[in-house]
N, C-alpha and C. Protein backbone atom coordinates (compact mmCIF):
# COMPACT_ATOMS: atom_id res chain seq x y z
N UNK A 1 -9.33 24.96 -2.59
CA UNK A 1 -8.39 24.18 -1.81
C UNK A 1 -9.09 23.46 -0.67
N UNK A 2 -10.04 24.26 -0.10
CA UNK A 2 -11.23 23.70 1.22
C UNK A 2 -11.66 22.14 0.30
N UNK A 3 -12.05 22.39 -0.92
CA UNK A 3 -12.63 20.98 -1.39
C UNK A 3 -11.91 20.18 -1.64
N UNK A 4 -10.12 20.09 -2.00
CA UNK A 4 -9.01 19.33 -1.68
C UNK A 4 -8.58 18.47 -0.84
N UNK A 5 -8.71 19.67 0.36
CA UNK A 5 -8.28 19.13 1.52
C UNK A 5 -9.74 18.11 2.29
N UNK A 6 -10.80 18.49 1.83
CA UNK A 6 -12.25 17.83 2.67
C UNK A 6 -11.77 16.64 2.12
N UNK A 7 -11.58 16.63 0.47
CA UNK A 7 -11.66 15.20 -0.07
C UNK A 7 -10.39 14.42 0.38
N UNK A 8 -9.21 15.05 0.08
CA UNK A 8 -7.94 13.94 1.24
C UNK A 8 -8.27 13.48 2.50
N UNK A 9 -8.85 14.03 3.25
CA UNK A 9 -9.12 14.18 4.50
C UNK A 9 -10.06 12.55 4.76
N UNK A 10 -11.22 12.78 3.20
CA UNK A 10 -12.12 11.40 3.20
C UNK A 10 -11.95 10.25 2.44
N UNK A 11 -10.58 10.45 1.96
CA UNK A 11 -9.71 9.41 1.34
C UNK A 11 -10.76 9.21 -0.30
N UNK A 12 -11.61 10.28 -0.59
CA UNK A 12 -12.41 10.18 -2.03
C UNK A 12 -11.42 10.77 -2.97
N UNK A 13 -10.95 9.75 -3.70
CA UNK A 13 -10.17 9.70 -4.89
C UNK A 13 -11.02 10.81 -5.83
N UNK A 14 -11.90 10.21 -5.95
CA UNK A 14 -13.01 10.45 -7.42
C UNK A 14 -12.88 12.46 -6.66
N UNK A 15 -13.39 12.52 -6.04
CA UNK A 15 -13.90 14.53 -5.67
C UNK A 15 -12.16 14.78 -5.50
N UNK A 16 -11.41 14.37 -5.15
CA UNK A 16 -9.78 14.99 -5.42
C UNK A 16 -9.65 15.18 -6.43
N UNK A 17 -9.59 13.85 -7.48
CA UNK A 17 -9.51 14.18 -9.39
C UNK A 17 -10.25 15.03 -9.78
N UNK A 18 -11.48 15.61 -9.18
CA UNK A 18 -12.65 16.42 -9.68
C UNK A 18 -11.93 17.92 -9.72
N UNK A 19 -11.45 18.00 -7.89
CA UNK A 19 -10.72 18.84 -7.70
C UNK A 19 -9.28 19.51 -8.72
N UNK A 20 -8.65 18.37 -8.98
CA UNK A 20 -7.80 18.29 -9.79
C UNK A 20 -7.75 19.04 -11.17
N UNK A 21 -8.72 18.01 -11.69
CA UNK A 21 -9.37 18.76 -12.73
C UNK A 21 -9.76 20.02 -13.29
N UNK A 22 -10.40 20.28 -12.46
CA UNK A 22 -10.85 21.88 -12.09
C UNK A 22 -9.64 22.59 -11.90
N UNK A 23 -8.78 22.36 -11.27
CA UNK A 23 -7.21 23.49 -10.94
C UNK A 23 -6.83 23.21 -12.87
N UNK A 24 -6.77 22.10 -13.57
CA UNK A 24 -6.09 21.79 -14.97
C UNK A 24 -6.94 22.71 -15.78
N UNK A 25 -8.00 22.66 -15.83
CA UNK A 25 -9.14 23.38 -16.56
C UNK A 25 -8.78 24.87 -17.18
N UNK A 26 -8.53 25.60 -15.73
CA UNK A 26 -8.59 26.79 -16.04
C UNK A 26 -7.21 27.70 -15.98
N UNK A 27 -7.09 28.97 -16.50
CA UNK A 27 -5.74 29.44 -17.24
C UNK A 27 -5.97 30.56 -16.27
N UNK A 28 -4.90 30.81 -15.05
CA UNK A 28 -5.34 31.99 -14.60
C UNK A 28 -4.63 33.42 -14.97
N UNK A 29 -5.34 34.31 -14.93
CA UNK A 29 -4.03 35.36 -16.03
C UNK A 29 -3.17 36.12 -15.37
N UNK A 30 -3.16 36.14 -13.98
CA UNK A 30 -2.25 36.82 -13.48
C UNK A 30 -0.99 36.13 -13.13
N UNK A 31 0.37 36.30 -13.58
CA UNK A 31 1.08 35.30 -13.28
C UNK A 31 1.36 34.68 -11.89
N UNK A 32 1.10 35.73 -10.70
CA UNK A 32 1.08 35.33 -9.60
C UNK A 32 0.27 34.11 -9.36
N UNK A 33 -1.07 34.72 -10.00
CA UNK A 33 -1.99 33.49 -9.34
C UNK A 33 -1.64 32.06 -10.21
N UNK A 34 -0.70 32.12 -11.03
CA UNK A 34 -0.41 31.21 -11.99
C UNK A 34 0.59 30.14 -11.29
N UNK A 35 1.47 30.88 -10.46
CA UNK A 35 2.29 30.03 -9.56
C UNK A 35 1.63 29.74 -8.72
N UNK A 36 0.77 30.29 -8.43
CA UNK A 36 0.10 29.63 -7.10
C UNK A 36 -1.20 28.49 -7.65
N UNK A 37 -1.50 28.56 -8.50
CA UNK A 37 -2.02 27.37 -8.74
C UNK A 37 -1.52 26.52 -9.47
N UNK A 38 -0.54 26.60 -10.03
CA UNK A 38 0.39 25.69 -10.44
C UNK A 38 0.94 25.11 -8.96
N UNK A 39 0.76 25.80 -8.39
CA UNK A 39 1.60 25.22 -6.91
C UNK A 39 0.47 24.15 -6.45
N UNK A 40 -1.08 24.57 -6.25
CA UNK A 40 -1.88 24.19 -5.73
C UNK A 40 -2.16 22.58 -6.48
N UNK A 41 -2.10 22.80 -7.78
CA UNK A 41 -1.86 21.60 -8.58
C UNK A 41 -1.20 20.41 -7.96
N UNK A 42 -0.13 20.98 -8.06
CA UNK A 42 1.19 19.95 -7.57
C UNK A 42 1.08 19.20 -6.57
N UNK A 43 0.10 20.11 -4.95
CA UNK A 43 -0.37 19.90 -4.17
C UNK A 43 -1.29 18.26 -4.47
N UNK A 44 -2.29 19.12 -5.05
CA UNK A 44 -2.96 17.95 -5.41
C UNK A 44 -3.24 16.82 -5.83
N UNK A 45 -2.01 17.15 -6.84
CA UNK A 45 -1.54 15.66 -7.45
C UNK A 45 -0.58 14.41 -6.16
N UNK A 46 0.17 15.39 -5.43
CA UNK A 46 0.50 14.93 -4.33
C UNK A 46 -0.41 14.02 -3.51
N UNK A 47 -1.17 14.72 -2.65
CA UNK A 47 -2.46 13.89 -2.21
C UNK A 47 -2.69 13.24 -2.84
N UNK A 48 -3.53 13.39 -4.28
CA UNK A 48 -4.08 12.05 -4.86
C UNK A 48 -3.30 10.54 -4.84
N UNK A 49 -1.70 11.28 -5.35
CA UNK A 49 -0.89 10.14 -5.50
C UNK A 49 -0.85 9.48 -3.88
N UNK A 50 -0.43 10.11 -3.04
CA UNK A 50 -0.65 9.48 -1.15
C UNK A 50 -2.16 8.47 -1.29
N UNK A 51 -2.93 9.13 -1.36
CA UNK A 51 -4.51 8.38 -1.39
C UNK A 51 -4.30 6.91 -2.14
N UNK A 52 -3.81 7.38 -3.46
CA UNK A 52 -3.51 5.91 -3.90
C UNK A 52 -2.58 4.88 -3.51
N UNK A 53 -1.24 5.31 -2.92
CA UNK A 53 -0.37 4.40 -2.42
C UNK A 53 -0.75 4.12 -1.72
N UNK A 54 -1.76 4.37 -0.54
CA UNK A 54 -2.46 4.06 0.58
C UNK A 54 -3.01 3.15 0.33
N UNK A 55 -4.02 3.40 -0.28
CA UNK A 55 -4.55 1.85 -1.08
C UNK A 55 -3.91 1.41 -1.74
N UNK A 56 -3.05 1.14 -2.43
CA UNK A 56 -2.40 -0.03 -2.81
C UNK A 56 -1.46 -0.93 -1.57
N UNK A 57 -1.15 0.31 -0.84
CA UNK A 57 -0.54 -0.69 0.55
C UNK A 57 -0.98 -1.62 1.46
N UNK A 58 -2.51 -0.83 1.37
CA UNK A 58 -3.60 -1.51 2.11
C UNK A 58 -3.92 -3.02 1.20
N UNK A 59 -4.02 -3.07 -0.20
CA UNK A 59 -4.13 -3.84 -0.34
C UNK A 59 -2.61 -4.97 -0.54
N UNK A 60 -2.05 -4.59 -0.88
CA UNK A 60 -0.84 -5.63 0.01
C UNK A 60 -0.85 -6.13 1.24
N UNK A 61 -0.85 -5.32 1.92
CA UNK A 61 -1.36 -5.63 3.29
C UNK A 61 -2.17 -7.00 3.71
N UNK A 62 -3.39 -7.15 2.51
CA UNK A 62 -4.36 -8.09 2.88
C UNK A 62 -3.37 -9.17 1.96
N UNK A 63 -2.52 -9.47 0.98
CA UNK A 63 -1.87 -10.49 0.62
C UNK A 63 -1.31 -11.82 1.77
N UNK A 64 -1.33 -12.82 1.33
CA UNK A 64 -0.71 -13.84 1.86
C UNK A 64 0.79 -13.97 1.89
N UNK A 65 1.68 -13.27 0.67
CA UNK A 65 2.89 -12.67 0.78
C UNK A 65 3.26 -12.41 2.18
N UNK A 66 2.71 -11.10 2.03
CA UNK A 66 2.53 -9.79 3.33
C UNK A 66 2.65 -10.56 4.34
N UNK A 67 1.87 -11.36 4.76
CA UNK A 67 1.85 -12.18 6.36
C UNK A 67 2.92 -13.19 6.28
N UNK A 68 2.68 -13.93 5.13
CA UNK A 68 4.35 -14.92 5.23
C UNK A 68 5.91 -13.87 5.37
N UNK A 69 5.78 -13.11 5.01
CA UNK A 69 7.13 -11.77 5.23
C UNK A 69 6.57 -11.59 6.80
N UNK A 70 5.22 -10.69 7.20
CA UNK A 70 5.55 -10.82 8.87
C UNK A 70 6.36 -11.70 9.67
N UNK A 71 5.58 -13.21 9.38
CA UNK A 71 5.75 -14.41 10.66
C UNK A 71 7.61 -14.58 9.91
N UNK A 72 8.06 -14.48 8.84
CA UNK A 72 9.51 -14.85 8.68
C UNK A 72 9.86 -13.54 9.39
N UNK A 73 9.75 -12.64 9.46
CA UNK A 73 10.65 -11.25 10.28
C UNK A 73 10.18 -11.40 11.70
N UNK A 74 9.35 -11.89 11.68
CA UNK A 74 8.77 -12.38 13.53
C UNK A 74 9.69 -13.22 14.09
N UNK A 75 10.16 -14.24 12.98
CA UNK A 75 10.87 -15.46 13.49
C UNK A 75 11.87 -15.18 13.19
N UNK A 76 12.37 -14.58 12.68
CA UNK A 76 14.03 -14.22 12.34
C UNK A 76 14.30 -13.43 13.84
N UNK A 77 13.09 -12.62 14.18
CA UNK A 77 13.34 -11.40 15.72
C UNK A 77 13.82 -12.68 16.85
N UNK A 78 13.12 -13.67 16.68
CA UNK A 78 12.95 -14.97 17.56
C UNK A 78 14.41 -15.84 17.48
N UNK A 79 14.82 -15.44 16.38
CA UNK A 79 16.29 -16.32 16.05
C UNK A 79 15.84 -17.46 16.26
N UNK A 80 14.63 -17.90 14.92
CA UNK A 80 14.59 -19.23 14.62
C UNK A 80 14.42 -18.68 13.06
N UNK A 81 14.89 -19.70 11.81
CA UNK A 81 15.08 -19.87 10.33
C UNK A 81 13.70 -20.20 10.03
N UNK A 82 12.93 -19.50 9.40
CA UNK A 82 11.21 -20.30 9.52
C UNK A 82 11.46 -21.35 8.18
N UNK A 83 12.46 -21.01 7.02
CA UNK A 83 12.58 -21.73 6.00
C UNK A 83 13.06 -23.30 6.55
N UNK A 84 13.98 -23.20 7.80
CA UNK A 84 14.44 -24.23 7.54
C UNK A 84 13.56 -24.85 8.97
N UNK A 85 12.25 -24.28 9.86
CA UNK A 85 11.31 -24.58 10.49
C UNK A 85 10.02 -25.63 9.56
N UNK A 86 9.86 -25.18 8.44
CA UNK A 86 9.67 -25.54 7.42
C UNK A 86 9.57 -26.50 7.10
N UNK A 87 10.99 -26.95 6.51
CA UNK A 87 11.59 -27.95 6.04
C UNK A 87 11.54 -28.69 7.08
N UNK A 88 11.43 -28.63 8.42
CA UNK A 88 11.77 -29.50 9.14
C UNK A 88 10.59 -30.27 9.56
N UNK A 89 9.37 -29.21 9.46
CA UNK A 89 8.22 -30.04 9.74
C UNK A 89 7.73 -30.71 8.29
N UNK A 90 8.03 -30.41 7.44
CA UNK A 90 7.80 -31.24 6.00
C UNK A 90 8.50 -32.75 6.26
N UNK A 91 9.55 -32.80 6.59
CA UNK A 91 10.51 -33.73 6.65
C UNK A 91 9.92 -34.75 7.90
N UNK A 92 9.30 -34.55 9.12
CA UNK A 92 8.50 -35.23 9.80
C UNK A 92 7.45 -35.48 9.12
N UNK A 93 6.78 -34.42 8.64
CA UNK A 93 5.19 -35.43 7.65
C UNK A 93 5.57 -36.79 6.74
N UNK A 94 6.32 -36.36 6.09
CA UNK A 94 6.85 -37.46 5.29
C UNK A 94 7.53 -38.77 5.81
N UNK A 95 8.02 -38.26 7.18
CA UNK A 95 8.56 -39.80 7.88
C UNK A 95 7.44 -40.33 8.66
N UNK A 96 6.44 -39.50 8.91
CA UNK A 96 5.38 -40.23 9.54
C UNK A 96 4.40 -40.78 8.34
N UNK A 97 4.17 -40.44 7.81
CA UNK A 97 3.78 -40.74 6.19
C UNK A 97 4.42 -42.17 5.57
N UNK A 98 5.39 -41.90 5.38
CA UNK A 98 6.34 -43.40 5.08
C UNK A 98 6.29 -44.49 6.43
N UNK A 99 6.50 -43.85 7.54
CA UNK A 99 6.10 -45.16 8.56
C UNK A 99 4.71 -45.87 8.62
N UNK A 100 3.53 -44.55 8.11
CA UNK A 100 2.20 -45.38 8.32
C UNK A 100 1.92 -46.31 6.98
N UNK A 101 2.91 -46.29 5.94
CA UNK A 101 3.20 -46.41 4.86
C UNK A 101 3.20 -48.34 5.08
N UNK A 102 4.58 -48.25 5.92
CA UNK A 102 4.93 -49.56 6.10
C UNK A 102 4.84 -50.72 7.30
N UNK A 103 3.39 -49.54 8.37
CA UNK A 103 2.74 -50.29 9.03
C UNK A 103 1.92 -51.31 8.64
């Protein structure tokens, strides 16, 4: 369990599954110790699964999505519409666009 917890602790996927592994491997014969590593299992699979949503959040996180959802919940806090902030500066490019158009 010490090598479980070291590896959650260092966010190493790979020595948790190792860990993992090792609890799947072996058949222990006392039924006590059978719940308890069936328990310890469960444990583990736990962590691993945390470790991974972590990283996958993290990498959302770095998406361009991700930051366009910030600055719209930034600007919604601001009580301004960023969609229709948007639109509004689109709608000036294009009239300045069409005026240099017909300069």
């Amino acid at each position: 369990m010490a090598r479980a917890n070291a590896a959650y602790a260092a966010g190493d996927r790979a020595a948790l599954q190792a860990v993992l592994d090792a609890f799947a491997a072996g058949a222990p014969p006392d039924p006590a110790v059978a719940d308890t590593d069936r328990l310890l299992r469960l444990i583990a699979q736990v962590r691993l699964r945390l470790v991974v949503i972590e990283s996958e959040l993290a990498a959302l996180h770095a998406t361009g999505a991700w930051r366009l959802l910030q600055e719209a919940e930034a600007a919604e806090a601001r009580g301004i519409d960023l969609l229709d902030a948007v639109a509004a500066a689109v709608a000036a490019d294009i009239a300045t666009a069409e005026a240099a158009l017909r300069a």
